[in-house]
C-alpha atoms as a PDB file:
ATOM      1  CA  UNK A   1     253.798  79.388  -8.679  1.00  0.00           C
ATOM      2  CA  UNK A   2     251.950  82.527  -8.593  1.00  0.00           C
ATOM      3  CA  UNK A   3     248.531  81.199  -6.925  1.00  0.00           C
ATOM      4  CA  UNK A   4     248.232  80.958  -3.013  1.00  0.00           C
ATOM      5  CA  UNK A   5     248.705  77.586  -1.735  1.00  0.00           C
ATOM      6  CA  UNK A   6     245.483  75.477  -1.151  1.00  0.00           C
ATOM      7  CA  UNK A   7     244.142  75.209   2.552  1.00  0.00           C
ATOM      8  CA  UNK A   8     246.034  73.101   4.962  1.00  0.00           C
ATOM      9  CA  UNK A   9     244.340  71.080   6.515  1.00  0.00           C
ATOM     10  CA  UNK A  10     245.375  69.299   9.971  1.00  0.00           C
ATOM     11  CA  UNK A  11     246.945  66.234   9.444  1.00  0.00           C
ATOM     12  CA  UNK A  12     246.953  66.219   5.709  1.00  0.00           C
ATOM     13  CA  UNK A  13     249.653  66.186   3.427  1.00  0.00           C
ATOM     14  CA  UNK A  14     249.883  68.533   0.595  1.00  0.00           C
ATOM     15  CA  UNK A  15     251.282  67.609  -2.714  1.00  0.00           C
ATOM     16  CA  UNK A  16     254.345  69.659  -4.076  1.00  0.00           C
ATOM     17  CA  UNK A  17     253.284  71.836  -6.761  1.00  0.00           C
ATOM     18  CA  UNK A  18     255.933  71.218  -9.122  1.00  0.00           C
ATOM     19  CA  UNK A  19     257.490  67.877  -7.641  1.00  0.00           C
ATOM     20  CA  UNK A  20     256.626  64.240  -6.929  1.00  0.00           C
ATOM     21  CA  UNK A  21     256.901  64.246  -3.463  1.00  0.00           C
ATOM     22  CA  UNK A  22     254.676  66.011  -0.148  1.00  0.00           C
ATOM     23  CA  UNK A  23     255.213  69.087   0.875  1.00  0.00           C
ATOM     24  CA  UNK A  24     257.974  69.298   4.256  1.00  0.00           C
ATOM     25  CA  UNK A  25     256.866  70.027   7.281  1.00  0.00           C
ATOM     26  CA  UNK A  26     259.144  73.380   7.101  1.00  0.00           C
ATOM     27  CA  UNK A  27     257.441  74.072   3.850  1.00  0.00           C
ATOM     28  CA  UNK A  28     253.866  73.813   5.796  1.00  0.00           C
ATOM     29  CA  UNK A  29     255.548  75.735   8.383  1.00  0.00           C
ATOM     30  CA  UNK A  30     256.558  78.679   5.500  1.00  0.00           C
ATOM     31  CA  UNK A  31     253.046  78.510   3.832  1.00  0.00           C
ATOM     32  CA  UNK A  32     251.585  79.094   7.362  1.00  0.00           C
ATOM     33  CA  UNK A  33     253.631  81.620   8.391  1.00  0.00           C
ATOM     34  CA  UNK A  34     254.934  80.591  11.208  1.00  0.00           C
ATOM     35  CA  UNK A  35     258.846  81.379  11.728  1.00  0.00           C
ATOM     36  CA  UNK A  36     261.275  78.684  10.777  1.00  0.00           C
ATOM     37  CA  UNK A  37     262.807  77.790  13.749  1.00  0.00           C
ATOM     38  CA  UNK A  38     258.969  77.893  15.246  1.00  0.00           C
ATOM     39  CA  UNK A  39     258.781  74.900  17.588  1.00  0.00           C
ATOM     40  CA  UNK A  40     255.822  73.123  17.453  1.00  0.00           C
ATOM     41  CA  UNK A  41     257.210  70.937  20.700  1.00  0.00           C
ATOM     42  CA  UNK A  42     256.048  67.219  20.714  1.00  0.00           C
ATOM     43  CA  UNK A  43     252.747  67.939  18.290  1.00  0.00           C
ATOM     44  CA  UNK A  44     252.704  67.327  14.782  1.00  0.00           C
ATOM     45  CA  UNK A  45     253.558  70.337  12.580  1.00  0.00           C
ATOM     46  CA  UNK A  46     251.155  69.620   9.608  1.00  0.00           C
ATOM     47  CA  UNK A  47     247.887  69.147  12.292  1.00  0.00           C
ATOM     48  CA  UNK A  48     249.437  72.434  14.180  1.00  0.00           C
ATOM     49  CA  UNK A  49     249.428  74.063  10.493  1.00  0.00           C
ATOM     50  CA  UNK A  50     245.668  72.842   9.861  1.00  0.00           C
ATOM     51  CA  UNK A  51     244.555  73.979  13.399  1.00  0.00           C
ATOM     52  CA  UNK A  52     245.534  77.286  12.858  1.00  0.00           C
ATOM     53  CA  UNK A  53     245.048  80.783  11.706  1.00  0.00           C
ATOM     54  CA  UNK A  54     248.272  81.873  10.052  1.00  0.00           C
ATOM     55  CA  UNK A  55     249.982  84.323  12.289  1.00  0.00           C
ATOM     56  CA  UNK A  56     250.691  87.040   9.652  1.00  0.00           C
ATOM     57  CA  UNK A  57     246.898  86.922   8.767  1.00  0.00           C
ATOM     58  CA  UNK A  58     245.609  87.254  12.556  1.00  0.00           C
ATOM     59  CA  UNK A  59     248.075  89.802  12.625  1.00  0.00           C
ATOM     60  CA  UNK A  60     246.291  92.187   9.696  1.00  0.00           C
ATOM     61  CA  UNK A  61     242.952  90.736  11.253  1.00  0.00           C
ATOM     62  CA  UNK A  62     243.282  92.184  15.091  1.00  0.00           C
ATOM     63  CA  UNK A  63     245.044  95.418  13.005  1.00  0.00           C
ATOM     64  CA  UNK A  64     241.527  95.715  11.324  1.00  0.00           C
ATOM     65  CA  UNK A  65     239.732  95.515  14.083  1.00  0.00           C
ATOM     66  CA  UNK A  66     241.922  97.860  15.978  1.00  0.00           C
ATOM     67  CA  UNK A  67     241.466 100.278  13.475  1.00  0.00           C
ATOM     68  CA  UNK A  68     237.733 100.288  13.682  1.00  0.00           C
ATOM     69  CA  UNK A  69     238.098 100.980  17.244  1.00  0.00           C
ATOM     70  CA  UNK A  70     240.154 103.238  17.267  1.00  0.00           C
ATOM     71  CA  UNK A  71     237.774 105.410  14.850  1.00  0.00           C
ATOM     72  CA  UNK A  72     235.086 105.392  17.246  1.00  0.00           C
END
């Protein structure tokens, strides 16, 4: 599919887009972000997923934010 994937939300299960079945915990893991051999230890991937910010997108967030200040 070309449209981003709906929120996750912790503890939920997403549907698959194009199958009858829940998304995987490594395809939570993917739409996240996080690497794939990420280990969430003994805590539940999908409310690890929900709880967080993706780490690609705080990644261009604290680059925004070091940008602006750098300019001053």
């Amino acid at each position: 599919s070309n449209h981003p994937a709906p929120t996750l939300l912790a503890g939920c299960r997403l549907v698959h887009p194009t199958r009858p079945r829940f998304l995987t915990d490594g395809e939570a893991k993917r739409l996240q972000t996080f690497p794939d051999d990420y280990n969430f230890l003994d805590n539940d991937g999908r409310y690890v997923c929900g709880m967080s910010v993706p780490p690609l997108m705080m990644n261009r967030v604290v680059s925004a934010v070091r940008d602006q200040l750098l300019k001053k």
